[in-house]
Protein backbone atom coordinates (compact mmCIF):
# COMPACT_ATOMS: atom_id res chain seq x y z
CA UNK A 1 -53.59 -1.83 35.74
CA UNK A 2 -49.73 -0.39 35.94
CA UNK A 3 -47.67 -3.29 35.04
CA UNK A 4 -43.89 -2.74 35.81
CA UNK A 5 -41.60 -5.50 34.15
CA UNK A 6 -38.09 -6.15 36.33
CA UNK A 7 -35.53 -7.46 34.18
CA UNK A 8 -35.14 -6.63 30.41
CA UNK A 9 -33.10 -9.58 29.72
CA UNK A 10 -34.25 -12.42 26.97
CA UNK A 11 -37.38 -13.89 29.32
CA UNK A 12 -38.86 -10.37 29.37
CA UNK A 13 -38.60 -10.10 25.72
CA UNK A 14 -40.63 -12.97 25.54
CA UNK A 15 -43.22 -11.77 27.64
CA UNK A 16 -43.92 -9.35 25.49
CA UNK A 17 -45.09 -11.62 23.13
CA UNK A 18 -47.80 -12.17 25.25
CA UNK A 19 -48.61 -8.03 26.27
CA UNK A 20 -49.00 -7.55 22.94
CA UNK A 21 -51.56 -10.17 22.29
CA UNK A 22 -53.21 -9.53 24.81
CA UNK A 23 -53.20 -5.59 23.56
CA UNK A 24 -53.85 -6.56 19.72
CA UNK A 25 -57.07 -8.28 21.19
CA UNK A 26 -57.89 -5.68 23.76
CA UNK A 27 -57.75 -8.05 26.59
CA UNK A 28 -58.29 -6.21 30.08
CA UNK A 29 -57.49 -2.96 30.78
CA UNK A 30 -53.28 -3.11 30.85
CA UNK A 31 -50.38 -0.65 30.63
CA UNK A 32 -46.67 -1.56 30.85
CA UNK A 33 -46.05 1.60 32.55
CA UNK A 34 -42.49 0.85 33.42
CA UNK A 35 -39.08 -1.34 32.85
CA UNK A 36 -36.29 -1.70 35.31
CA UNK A 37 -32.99 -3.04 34.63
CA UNK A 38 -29.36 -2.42 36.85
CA UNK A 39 -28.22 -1.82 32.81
CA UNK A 40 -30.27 1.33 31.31
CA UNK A 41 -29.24 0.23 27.69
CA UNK A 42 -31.36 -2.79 28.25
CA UNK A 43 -34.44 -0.66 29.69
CA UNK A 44 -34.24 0.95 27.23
CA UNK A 45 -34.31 -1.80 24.23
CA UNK A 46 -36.80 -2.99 26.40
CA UNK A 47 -39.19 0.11 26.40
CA UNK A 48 -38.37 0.54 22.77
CA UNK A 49 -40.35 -3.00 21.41
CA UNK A 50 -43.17 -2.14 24.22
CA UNK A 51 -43.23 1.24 21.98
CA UNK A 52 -43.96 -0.74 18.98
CA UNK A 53 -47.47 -2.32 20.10
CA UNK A 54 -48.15 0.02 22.71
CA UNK A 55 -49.13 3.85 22.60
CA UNK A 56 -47.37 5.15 25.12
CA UNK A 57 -43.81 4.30 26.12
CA UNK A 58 -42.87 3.17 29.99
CA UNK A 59 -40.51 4.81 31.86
CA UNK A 60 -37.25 3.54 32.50
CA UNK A 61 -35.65 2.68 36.23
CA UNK A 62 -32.12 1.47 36.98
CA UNK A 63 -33.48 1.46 40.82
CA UNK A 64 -35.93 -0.92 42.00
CA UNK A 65 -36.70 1.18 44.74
CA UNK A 66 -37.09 4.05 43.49
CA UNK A 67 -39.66 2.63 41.18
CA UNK A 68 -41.37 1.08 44.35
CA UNK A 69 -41.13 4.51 46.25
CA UNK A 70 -42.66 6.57 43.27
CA UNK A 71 -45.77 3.84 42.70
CA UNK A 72 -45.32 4.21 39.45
CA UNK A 73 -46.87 0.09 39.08
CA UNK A 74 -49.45 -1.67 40.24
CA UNK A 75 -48.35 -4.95 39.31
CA UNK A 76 -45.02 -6.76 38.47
CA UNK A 77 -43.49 -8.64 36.21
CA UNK A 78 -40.22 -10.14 38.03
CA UNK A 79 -37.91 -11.15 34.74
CA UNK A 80 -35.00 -11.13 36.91
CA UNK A 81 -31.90 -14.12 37.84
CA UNK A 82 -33.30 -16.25 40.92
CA UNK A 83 -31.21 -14.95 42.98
CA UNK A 84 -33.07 -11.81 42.92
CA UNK A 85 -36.27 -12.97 42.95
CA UNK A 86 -36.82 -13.37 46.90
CA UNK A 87 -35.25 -9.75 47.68
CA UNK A 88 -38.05 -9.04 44.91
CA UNK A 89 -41.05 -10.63 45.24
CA UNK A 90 -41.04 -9.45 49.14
CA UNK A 91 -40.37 -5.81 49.01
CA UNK A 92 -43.38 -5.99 46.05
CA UNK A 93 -45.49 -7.47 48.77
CA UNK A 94 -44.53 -4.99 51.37
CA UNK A 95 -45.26 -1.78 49.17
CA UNK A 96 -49.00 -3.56 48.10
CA UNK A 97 -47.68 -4.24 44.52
CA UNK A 98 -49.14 -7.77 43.21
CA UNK A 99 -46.35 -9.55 41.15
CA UNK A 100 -45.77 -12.57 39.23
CA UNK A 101 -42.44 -14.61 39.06
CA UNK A 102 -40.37 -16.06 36.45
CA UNK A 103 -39.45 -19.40 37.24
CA UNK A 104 -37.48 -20.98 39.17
CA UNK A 105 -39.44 -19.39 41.79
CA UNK A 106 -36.92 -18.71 44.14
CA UNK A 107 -33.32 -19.57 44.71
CA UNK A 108 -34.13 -22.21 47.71
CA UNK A 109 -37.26 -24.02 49.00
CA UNK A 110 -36.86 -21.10 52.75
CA UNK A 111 -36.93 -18.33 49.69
CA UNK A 112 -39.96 -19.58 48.30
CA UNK A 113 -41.56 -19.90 51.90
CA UNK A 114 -40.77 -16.13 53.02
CA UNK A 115 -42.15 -15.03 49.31
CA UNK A 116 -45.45 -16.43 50.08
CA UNK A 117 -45.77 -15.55 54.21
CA UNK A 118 -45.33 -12.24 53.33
CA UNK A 119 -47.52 -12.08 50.37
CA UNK A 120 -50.12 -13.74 52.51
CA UNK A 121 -49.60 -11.10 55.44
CA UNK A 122 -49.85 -8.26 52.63
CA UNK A 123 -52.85 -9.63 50.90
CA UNK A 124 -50.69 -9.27 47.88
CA UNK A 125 -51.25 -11.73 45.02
CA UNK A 126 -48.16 -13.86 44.25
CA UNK A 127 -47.68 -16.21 40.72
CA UNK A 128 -45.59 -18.29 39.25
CA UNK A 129 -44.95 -17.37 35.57
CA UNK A 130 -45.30 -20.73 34.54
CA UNK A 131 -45.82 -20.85 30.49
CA UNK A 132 -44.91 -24.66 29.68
CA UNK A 133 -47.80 -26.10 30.96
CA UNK A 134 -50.05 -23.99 29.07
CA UNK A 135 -48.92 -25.49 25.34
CA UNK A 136 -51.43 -27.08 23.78
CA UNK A 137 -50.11 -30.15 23.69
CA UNK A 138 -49.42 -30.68 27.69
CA UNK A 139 -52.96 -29.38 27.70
CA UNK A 140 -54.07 -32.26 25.57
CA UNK A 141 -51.50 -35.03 27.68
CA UNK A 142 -53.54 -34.02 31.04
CA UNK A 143 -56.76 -34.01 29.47
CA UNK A 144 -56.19 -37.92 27.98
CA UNK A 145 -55.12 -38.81 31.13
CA UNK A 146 -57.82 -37.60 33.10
CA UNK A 147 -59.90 -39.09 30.77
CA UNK A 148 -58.60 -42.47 31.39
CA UNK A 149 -57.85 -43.31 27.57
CA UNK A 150 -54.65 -44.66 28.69
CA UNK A 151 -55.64 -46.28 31.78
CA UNK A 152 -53.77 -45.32 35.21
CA UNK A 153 -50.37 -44.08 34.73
CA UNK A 154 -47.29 -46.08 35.49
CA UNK A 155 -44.30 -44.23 34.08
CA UNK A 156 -43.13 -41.21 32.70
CA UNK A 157 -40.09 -40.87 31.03
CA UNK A 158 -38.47 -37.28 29.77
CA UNK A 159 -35.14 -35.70 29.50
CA UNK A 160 -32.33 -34.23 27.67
CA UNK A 161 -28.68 -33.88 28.28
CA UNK A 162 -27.33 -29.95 26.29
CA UNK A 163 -29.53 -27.24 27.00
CA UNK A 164 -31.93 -25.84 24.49
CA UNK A 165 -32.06 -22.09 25.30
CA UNK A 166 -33.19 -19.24 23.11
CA UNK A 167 -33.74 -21.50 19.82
CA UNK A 168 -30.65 -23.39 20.24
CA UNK A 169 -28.33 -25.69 21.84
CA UNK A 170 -25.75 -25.57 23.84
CA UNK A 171 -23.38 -28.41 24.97
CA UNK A 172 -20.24 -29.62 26.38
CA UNK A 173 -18.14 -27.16 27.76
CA UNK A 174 -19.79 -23.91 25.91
CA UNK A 175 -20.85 -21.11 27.88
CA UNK A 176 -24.36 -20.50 28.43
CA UNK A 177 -26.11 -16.69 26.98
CA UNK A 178 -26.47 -16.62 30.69
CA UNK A 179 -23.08 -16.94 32.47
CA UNK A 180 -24.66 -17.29 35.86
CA UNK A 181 -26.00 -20.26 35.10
CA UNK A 182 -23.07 -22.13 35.94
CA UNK A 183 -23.01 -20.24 39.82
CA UNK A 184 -24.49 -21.89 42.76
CA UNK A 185 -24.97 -18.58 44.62
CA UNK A 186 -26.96 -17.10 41.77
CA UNK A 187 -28.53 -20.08 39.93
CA UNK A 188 -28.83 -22.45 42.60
CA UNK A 189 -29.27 -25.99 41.65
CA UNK A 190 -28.02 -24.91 37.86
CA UNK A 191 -29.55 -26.29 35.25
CA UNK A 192 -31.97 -29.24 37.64
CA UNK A 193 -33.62 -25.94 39.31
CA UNK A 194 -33.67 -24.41 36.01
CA UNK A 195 -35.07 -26.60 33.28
CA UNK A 196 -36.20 -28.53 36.18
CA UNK A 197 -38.45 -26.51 37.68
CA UNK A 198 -41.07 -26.50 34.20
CA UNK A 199 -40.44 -30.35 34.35
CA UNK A 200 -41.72 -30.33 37.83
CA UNK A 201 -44.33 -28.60 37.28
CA UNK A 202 -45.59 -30.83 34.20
CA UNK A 203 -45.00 -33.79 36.47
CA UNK A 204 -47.20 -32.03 38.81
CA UNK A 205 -49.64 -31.33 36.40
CA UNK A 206 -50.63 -33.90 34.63
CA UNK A 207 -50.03 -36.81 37.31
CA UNK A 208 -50.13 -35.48 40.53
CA UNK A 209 -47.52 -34.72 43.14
CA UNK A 210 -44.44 -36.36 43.72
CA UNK A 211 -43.69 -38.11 46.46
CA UNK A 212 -40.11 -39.15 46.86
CA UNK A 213 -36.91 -39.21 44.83
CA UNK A 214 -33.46 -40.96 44.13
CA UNK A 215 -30.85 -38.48 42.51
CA UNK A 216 -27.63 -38.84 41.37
CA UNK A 217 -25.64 -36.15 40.08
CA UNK A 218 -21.84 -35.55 38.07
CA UNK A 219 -19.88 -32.25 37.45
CA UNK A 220 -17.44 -32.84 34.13
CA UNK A 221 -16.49 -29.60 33.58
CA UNK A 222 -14.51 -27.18 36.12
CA UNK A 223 -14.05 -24.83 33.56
CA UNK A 224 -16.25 -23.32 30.94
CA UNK A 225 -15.47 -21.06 28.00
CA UNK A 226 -11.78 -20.07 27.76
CA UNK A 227 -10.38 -19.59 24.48
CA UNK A 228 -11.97 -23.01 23.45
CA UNK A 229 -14.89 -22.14 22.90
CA UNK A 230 -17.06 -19.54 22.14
CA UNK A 231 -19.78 -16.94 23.97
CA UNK A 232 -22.59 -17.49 21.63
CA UNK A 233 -25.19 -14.42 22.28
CA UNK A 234 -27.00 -15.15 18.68
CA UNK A 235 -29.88 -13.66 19.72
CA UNK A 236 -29.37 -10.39 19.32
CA UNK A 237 -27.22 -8.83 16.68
CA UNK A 238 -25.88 -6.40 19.86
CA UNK A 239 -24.67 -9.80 21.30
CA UNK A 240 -22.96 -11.51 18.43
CA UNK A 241 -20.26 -14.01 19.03
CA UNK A 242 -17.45 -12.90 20.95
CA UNK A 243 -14.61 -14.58 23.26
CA UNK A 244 -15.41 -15.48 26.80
CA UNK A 245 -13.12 -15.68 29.56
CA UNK A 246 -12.78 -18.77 31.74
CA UNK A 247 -16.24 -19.21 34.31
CA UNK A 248 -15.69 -21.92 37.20
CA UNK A 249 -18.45 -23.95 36.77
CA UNK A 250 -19.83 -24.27 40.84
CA UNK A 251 -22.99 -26.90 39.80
CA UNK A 252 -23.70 -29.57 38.24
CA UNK A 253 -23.15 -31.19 34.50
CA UNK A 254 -25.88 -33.68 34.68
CA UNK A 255 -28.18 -35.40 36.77
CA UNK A 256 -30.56 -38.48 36.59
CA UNK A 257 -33.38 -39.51 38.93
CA UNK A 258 -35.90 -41.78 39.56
CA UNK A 259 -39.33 -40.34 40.99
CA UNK A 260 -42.39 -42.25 43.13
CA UNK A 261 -45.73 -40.17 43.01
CA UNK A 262 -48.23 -39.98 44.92
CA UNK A 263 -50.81 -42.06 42.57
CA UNK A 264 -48.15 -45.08 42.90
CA UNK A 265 -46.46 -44.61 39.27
CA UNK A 266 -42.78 -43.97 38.81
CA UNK A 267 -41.14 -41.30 36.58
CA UNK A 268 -37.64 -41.17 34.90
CA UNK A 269 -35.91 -37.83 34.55
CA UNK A 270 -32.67 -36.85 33.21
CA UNK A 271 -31.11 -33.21 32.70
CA UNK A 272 -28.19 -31.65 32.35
CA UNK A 273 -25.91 -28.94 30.59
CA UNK A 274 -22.81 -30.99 28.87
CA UNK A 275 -23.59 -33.74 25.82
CA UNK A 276 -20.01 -33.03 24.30
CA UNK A 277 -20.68 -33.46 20.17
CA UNK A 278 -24.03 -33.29 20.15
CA UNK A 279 -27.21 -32.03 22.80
CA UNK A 280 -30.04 -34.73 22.71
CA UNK A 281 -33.60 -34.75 24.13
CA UNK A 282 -35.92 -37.74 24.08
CA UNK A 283 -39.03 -36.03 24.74
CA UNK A 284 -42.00 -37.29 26.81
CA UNK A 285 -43.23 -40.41 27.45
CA UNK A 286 -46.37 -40.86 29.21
CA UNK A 287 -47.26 -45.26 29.71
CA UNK A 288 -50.97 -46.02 31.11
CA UNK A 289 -52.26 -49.74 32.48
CA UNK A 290 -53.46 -49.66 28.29
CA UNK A 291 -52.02 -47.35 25.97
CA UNK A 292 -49.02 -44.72 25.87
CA UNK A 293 -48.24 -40.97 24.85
CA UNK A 294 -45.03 -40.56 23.06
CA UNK A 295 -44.13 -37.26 21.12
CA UNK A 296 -47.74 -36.06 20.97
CA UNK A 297 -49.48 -39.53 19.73
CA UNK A 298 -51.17 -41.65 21.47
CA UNK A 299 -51.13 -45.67 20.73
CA UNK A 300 -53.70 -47.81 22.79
CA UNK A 301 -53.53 -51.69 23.44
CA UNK A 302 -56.26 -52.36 20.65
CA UNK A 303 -54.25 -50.97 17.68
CA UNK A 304 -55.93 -47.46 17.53
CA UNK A 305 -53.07 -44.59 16.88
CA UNK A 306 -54.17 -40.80 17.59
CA UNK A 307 -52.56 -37.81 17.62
CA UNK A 308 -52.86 -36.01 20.62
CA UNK A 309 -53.97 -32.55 19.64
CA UNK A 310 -55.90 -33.31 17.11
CA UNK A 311 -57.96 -35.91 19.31
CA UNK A 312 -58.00 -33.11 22.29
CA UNK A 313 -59.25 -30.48 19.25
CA UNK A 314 -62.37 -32.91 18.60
CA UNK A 315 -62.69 -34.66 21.44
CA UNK A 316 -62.91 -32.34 24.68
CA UNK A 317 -65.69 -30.72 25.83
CA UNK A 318 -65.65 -26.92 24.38
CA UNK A 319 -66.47 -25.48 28.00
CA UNK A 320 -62.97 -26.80 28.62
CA UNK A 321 -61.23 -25.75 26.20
CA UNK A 322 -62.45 -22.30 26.61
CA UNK A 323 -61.58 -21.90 30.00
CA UNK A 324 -57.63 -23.50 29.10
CA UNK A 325 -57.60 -21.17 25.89
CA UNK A 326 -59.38 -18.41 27.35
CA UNK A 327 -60.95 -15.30 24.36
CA UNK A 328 -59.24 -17.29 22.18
CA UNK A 329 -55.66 -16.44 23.10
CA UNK A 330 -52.74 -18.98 22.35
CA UNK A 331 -49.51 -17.51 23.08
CA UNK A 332 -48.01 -19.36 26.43
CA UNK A 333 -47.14 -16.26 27.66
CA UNK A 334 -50.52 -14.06 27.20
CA UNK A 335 -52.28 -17.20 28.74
CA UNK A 336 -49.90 -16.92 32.12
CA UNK A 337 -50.24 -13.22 32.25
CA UNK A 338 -53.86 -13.55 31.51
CA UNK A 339 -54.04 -15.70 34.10
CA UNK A 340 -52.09 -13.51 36.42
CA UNK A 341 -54.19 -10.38 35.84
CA UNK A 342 -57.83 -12.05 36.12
CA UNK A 343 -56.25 -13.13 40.08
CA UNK A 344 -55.37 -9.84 40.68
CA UNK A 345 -58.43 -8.25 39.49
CA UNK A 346 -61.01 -10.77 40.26
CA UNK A 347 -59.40 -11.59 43.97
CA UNK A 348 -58.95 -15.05 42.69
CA UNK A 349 -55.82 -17.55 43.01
CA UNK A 350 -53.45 -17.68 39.87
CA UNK A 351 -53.50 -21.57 38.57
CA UNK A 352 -49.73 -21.53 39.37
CA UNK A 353 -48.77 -19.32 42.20
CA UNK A 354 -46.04 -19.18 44.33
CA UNK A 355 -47.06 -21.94 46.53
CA UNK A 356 -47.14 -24.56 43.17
CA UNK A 357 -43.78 -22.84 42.63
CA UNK A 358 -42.19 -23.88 46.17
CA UNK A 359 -43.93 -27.56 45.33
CA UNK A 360 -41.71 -27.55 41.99
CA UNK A 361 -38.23 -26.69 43.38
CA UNK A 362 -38.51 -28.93 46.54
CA UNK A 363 -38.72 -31.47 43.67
CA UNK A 364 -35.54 -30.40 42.05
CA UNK A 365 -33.70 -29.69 45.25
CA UNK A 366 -34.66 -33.20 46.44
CA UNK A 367 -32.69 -34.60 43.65
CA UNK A 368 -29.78 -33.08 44.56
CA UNK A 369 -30.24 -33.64 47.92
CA UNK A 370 -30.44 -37.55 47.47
CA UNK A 371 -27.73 -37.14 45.34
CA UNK A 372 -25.52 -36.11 48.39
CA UNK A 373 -26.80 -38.53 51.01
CA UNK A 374 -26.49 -41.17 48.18
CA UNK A 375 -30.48 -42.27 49.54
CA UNK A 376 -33.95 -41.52 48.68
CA UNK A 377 -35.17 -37.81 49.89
CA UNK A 378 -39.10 -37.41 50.39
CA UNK A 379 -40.51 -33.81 49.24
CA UNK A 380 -42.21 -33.04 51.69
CA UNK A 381 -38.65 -33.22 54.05
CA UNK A 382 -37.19 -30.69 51.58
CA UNK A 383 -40.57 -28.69 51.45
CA UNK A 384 -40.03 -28.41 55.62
CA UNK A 385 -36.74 -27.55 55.36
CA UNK A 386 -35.68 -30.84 56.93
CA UNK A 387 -33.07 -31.71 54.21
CA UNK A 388 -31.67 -28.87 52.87
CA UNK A 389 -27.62 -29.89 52.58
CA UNK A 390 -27.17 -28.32 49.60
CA UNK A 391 -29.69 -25.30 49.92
CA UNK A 392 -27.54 -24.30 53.35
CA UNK A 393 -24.82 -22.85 51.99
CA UNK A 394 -27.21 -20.22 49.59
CA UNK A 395 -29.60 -19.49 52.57
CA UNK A 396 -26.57 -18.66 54.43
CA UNK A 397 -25.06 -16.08 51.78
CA UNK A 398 -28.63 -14.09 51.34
CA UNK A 399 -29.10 -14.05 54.79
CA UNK A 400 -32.67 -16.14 53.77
């Protein structure tokens, strides 16, 4: 299988992590038989680490189409800004290439929608490159819950207010590694589609769908960067710190909401990219009709105190935990493209595909959509396209 990986920015990097386990361990027959990138220094880079673990080295495209024309892939890897990903994921479709999809899915809820029709009218297989919920740990939180050791769920608390991004950080007014973060038009819903579309998904996960939300949202900051502060690219020595001219910031600092799902329980969410001083994150809580989850332990109403892997570890069936940790592979990204390659092969459907994608940014667009009307939004209103306020304006500009 010709994989082709679209975007050698930091995501694809990471991906890599998981091609090469799933290379050291001889896992399916896969090539990376190609990079593309607008920037041919970065295709390069990029093809240079897949030289390291991989005999031979893929060839390099600044043209998407071209690489589409020449069929040099079978499958792709879209590592690309979601503003891309619709143009993307539907030409893919239309040339028979299968392809998986970083999250956010897709830059609006009538994006996500197209993606799928025509993947569906191809027969092309469409994922979601969805790594979060394949940690061990929110492995372990569903598996306690559909247990029952905590009874029925009744809240779930998580957020953080900074954004942790490649290892670090980042707060108040700083510039992101990823300027376009800050732009409606090419990040959408900023940082709620962004780091809210894994949270989403986790919701989704391990308790079910959600049903309706109440948003409200706050922009703080105009302006970021400016001689104030600093561009801080520490990832790569090629990227050290330098000045960063002024970026109008076009979304929003930080937003809160309150969620109803389906199974009657309520969840409490809050996100955002300021936190002047200090970013913060309280984690996960998980509260059941008799015991809790709360940074990966679990305390029950009689007194007994487990830690949740460990109890998962000894606990859960082994048939299960084979199938979630699959030839005994670990890394959250070998699992997803694991995942993605058995569909592709075996005809089956990914776990997360582009469909559990659309599910997860309706929830993050109905935030911000309740956050305008200043009243509750249901999904399944932004899921139909019924509210879409905010999400007009985008469509309108990529012609979605």
């Amino acid at each position: 299988m010709r994989v082709g990986i679209i975007g050698c920015g930091n995501i694809s990097e990471l991906h890599l992590k998981g091609y090469k386990e799933l290379q050291e361990k001889k896992i399916g027959d896969v090539a990376i038989s190609a990079v593309c990138d607008a920037a041919e220094s970065r295709g390069r880079e990029l093809a240079g680490l897949i030289g390291t673990f991989q005999k031979d080295r893929p060839k390099i495209y600044t043209d998407f189409g071209k690489m589409l024309d020449e069929r040099a892939i079978d499958v792709a890897d879209i590592c690309t800004p979601p503003f891309l990903h619709h143009t993307m994921a539907i030409a893919c479709s239309e040339a028979g290439v299968h392809a998986t999809v970083e999250k956010p899915f897709a830059i609006t809820v009538k994006a996500a929608t197209k993606m799928m029709e025509t993947a569906g009218h191809n027969g092309t297989v469409l994922a979601l490159s969805e790594n979060v919920r394949r940690a061990a740990l929110i492995r372990a939180y569903k598996w306690i819950i559909d247990e029952g050791y905590i009874g029925n769920v009744e809240a779930i608390f998580t957020g953080s207010y900074g954004i942790y991004h490649l290892g670090k950080f980042w707060k108040g007014n700083e510039i992101t590694a990823t300027p376009w973060r800050h732009e409606k038009l090419k990040a959408g819903a900023g940082y709620v589609l962004d780091a809210g579309s894994h949270t989403a998904d986790i919701f989704r996960y391990i308790n079910g769908e959600v049903e309706e939300v109440f948003g409200a949202m706050k922009r703080f900051a105009e302006v970021r960067g400016g001689e104030a502060w600093r561009f801080r690219q520490f990832e790569k020595p090629r990227l050290e710190a330098e000045e960063a001219k002024a970026v109008k910031n076009s979304v929003e600092d930080l937003a809160l909401a309150i969620l109803k799902f389906a199974n009657g329980s309520l969840g409490q969410y809050a996100t955002g990219t300021g936190g002047h001083g200090a970013a913060s994150s309280y984690g996960t809580w998980i509260y059941g009709s008799s015991g809790c989850i709360r940074e990966g332990e679990m305390f029950l109403d009689d007194g007994t105190k487990q830690n949740v892997l460990d109890f998962f570890k000894k606990k859960a069936d082994r048939e299960l935990q084979d199938k979630l940790f699959p030839k005994g592979l670990t890394d959250i990204f070998a699992l997803e493209m694991y995942d993605f390659f058995e569909a592709v092969s075996k005809g089956l459907k990914p776990e997360t595909d582009g469909w559990d994608g659309l599910k997860s940014i309706a929830i993050c667009y109905a935030i911000v959509e309740s956050a305008i009307l200043s009243e509750p939004v249901k999904i399944s209103d932004v899921e139909t396209g019924q509210v879409d306020s905010y999400q007009r304006e985008i469509n309108e500009h990529y012609n979605i």
